[in-house]
Protein backbone atom coordinates (compact mmCIF):
# COMPACT_ATOMS: atom_id res chain seq x y z
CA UNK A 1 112.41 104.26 83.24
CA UNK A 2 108.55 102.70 82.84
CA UNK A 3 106.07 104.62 82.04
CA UNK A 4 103.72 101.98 83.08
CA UNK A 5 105.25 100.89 86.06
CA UNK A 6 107.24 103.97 87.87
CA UNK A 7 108.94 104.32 91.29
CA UNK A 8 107.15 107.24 92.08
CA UNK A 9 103.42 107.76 91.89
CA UNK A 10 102.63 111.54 93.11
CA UNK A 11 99.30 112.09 94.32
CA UNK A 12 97.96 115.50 93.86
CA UNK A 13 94.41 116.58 94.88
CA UNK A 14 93.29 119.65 93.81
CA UNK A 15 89.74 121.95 94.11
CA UNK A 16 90.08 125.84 92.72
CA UNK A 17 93.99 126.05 93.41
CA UNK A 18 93.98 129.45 91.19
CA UNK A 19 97.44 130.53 89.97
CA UNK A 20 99.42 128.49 92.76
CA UNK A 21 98.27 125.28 90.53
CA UNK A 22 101.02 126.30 87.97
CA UNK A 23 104.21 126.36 90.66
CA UNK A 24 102.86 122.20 91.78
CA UNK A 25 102.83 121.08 88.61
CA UNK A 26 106.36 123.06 87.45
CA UNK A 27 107.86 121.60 90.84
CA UNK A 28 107.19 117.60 89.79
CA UNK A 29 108.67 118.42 86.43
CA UNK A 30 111.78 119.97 88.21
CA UNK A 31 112.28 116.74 89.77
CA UNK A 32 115.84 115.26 89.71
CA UNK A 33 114.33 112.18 89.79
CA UNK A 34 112.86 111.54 86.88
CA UNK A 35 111.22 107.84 87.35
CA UNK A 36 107.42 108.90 88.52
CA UNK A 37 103.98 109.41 87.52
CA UNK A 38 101.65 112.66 88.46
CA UNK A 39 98.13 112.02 89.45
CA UNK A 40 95.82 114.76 89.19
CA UNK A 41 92.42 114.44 90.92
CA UNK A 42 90.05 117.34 90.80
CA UNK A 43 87.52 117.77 93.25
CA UNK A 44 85.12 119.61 91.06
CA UNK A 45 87.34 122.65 90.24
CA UNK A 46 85.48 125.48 88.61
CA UNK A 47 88.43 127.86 87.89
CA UNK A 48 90.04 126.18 84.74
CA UNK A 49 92.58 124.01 86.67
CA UNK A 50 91.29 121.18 85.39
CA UNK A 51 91.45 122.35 81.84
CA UNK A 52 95.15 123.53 82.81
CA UNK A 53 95.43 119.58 84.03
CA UNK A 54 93.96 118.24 80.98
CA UNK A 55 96.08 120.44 78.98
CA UNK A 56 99.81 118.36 79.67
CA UNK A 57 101.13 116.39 77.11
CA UNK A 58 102.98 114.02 78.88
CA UNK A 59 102.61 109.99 79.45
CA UNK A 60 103.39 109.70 83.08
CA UNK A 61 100.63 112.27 83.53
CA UNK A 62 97.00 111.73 84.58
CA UNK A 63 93.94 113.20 85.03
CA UNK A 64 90.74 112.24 86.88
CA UNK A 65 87.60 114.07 87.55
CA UNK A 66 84.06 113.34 88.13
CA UNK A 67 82.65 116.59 88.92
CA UNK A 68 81.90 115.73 92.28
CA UNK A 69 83.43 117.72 95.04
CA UNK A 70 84.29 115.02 97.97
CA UNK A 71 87.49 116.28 99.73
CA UNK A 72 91.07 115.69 99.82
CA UNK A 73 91.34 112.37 101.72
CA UNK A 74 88.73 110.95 99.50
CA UNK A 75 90.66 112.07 96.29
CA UNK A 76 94.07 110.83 97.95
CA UNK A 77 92.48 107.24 98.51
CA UNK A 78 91.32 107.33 94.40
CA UNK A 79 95.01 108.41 93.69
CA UNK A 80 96.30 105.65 95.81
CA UNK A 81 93.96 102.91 93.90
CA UNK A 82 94.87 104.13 90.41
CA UNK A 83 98.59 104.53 91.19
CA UNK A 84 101.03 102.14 89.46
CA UNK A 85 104.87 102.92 91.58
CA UNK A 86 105.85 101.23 93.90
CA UNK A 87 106.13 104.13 96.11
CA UNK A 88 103.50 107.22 96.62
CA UNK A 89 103.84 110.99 97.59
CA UNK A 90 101.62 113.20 98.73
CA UNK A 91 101.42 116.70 97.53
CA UNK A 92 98.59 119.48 98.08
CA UNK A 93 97.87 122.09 95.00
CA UNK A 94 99.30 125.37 96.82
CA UNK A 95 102.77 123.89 97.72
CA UNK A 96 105.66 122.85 95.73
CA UNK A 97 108.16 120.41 95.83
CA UNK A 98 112.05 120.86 96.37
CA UNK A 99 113.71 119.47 92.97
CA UNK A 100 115.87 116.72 95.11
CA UNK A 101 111.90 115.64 97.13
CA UNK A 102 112.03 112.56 95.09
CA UNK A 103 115.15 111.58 95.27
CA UNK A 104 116.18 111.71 98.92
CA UNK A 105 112.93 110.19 99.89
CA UNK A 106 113.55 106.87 97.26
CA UNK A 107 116.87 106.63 98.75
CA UNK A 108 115.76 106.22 102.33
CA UNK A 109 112.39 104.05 101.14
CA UNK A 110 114.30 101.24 99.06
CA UNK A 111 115.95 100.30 102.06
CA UNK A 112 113.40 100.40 104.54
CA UNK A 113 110.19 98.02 105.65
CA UNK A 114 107.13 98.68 103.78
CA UNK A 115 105.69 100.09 107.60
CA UNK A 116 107.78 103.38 106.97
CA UNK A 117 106.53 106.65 105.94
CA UNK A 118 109.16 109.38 105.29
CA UNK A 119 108.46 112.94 106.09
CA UNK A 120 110.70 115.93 106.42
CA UNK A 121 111.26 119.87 106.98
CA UNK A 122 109.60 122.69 104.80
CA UNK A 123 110.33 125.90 103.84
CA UNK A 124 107.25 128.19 104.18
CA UNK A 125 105.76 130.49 101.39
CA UNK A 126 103.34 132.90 101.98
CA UNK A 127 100.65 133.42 99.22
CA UNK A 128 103.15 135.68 96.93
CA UNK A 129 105.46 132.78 96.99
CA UNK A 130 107.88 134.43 99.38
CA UNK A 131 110.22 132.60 101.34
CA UNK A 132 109.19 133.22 105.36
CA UNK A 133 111.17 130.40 106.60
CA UNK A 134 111.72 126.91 107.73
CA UNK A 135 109.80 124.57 109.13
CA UNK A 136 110.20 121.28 111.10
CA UNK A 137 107.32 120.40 112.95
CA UNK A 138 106.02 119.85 115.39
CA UNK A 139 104.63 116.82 114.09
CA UNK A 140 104.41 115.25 110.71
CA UNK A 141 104.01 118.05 107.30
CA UNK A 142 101.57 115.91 105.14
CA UNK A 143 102.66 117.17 102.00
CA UNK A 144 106.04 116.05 102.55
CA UNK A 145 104.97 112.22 102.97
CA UNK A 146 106.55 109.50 101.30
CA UNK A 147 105.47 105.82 101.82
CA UNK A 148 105.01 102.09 100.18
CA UNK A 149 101.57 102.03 98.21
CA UNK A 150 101.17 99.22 100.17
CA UNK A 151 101.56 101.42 103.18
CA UNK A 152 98.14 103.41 101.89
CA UNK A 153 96.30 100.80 100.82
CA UNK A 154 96.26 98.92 104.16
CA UNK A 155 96.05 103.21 105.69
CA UNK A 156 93.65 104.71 103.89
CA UNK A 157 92.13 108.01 104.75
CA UNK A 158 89.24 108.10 106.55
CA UNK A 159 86.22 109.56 104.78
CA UNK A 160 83.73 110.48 107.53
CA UNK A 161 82.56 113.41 106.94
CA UNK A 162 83.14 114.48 110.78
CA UNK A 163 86.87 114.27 110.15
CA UNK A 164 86.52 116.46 107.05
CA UNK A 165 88.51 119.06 108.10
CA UNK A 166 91.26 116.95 109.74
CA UNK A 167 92.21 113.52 107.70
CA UNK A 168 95.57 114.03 108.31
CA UNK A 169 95.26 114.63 111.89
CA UNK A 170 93.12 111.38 112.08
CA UNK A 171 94.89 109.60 110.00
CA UNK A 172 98.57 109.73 111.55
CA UNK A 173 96.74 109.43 115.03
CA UNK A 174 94.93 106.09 113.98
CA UNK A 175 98.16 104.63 112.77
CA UNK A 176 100.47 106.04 115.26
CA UNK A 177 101.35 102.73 116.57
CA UNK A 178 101.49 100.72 113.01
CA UNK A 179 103.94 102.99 111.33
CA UNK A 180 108.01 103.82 111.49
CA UNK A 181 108.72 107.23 110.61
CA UNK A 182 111.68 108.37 108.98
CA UNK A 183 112.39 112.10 109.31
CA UNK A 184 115.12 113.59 106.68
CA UNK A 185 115.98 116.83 108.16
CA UNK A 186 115.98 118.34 105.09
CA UNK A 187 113.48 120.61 103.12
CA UNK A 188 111.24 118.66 100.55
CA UNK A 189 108.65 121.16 99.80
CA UNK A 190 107.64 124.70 99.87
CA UNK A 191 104.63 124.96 102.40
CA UNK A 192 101.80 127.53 101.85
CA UNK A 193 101.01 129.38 104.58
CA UNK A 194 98.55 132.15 103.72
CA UNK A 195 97.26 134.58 106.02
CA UNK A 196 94.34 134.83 103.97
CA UNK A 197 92.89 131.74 104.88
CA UNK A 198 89.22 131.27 106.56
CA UNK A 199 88.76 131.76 110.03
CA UNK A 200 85.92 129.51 110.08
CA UNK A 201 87.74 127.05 108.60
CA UNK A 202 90.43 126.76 110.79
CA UNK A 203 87.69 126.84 113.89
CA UNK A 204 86.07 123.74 111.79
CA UNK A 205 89.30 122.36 111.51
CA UNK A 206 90.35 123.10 115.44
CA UNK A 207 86.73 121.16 116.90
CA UNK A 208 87.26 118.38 114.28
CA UNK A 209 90.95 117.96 115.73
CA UNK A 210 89.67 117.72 119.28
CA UNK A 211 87.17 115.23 118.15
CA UNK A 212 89.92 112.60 116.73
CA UNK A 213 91.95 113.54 120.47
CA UNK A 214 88.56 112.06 121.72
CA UNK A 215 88.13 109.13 119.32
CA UNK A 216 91.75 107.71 119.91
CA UNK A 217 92.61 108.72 123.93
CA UNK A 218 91.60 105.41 124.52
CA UNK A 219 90.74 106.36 128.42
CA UNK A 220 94.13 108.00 129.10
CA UNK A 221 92.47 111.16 130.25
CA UNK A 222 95.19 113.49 130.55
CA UNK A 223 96.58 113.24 127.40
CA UNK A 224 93.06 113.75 125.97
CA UNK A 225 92.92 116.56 128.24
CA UNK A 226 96.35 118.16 126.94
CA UNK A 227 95.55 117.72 123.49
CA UNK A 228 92.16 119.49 123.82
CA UNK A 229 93.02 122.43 126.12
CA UNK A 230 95.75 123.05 123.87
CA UNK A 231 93.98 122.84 121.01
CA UNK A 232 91.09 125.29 122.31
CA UNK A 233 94.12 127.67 123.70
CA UNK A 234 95.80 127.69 120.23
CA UNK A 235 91.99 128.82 119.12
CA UNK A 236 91.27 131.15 121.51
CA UNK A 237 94.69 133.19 120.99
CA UNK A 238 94.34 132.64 116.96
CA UNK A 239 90.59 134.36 117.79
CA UNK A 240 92.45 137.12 120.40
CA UNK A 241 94.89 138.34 117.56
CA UNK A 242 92.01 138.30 114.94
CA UNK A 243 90.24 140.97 116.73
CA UNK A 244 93.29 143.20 116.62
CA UNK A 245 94.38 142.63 112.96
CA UNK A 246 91.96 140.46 110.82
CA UNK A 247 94.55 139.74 107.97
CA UNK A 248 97.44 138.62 110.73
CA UNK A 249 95.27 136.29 112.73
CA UNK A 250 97.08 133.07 111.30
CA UNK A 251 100.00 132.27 114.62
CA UNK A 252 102.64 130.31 112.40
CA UNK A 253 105.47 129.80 115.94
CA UNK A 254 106.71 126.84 114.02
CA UNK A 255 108.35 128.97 111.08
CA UNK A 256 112.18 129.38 111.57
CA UNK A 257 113.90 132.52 110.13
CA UNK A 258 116.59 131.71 107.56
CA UNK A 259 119.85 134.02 107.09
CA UNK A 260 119.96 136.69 104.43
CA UNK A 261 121.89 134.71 102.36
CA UNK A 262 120.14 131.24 102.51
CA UNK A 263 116.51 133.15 101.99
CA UNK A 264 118.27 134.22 98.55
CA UNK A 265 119.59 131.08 97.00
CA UNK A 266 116.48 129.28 98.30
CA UNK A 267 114.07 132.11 96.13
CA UNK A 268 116.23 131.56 93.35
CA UNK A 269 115.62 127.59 93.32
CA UNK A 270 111.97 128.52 93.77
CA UNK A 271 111.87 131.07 90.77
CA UNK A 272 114.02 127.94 88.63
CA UNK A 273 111.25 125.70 89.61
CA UNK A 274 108.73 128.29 88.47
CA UNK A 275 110.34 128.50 85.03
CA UNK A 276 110.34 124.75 84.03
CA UNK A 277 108.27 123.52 81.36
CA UNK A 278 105.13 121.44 81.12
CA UNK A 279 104.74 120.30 77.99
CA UNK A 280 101.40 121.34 76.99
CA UNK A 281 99.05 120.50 74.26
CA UNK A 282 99.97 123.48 70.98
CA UNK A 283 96.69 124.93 71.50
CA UNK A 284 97.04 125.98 75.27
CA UNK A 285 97.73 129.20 76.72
């Protein structure tokens, strides 16, 4: 393995991740593929992650931060430039990766054209780290991503500030007809899905989605009108359940129930992954 030149380079943004920081970094080091790099890019974090970043003693480890919050696609294209593998995956600070991630996705990229980007199922967490389920879609999980780093280079994500709360909506619509994508129907990470999140947000994030459906429709009105009436009926019934129970207003239809006995050996692998070391500097908590 080179430390200078790996397979892997794992981008991972990060702004005020708060204890969930901890399981991210544990799952990269629980990697059975050992061959990578982690790149940690804080977006002007004020609850000590970046210390907790800054903390890792480990070569294939490193940290940048300006102080500058900018968002998440313009972080991922600074991971992309400073990466050094051959290959790069994506990975958000609240989600975790699957110890065989790594290695199923370089198995199916060293054979393929530099145009492919791998994806595949999740299982979904809630915020205690509890196992709710499976996911598969509909669509592409961007944390589960896997492509060439020539791939992102000539794909970068867009950093108008109008798609701010959708890059990876625009981005995998803007390059729907440049890419091949590889689906391993398997799970490679363990996707957040809090119920805690903002309302606002996700409104923000609903109206910026509509306005890439706009962008790229290219004059084929009906499917711009499909994607937006769906998109405002997903809203409205998101905004319908939030009037009944303000903590439950998240709609997750895409989460799968797993048997008893699955759920269990899947926790277990995600309480392994939450035990693995990080080599940290002797001072650190």
């Amino acid at each position: 393995m080179s430390d200078s030149n790996p397979a892997f380079s794992v981008v991972l943004p990060f702004k005020d991740p708060g204890a969930y920081f901890s399981l991210a970094l544990r799952s990269v080091f629980a990697q059975t593929f050992e061959d990578w790099e982690l790149l940690l890019l804080d977006d002007g974090s004020t609850d000590g992650s970046l210390e907790t970043a800054r903390s890792i003693q480990d070569s294939r480890v490193r940290v940048f931060s300006d102080g500058i919050r900018r968002g998440a696609g313009v972080r991922r294209n600074q991971g992309v430039k400073e990466s050094r593998g051959r290959y790069v995956a994506l990975l958000d600070a609240d989600d975790a990766m699957t110890p065989t991630r790594l290695q199923l996705q370089y198995e199916v990229l060293r054979g393929c054209s530099a145009d492919t980007v791998v994806t595949g199922n999740a299982y979904a967490i809630d915020a205690e780290s509890t196992v709710r389920g499976m996911r598969a879609g509909p669509g592409i999980i961007n944390p589960t991503v896997a492509a060439s780093r020539e791939w992102f280079v000539k794909n970068p994500y867009s950093e108008d500030a109008a798609f701010l709360r959708a890059q990876d909506f625009e981005l995998w619509t803007r390059t729907a007809n440049l890419l091949r994508i590889v689906h391993i129907d398997a799970p490679l990470i363990y996707y957040r899905c809090r119920s805690d999140a903002d309302f606002e947000s996700y409104t923000m994030s609903s109206f910026a989605m509509m306005r890439v459906s706009t962008m790229y429709s290219q004059g084929r009105r009906w499917r711009l009108l499909s994607r937006v009436t769906a998109q405002l009926l997903k809203l409205w019934l998101v905004n319908f359940s939030s009037a009944f129970s303000p903590a439950a207003w998240r709609i997750d239809p895409h989460t799968k129930p797993l048997g008893a006995g699955k759920l269990r050996t899947v926790a277990l692998v995600l309480t392994q992954i939450g035990n693995t070391r990080i080599p940290v500097a002797a001072c650190s908590n």
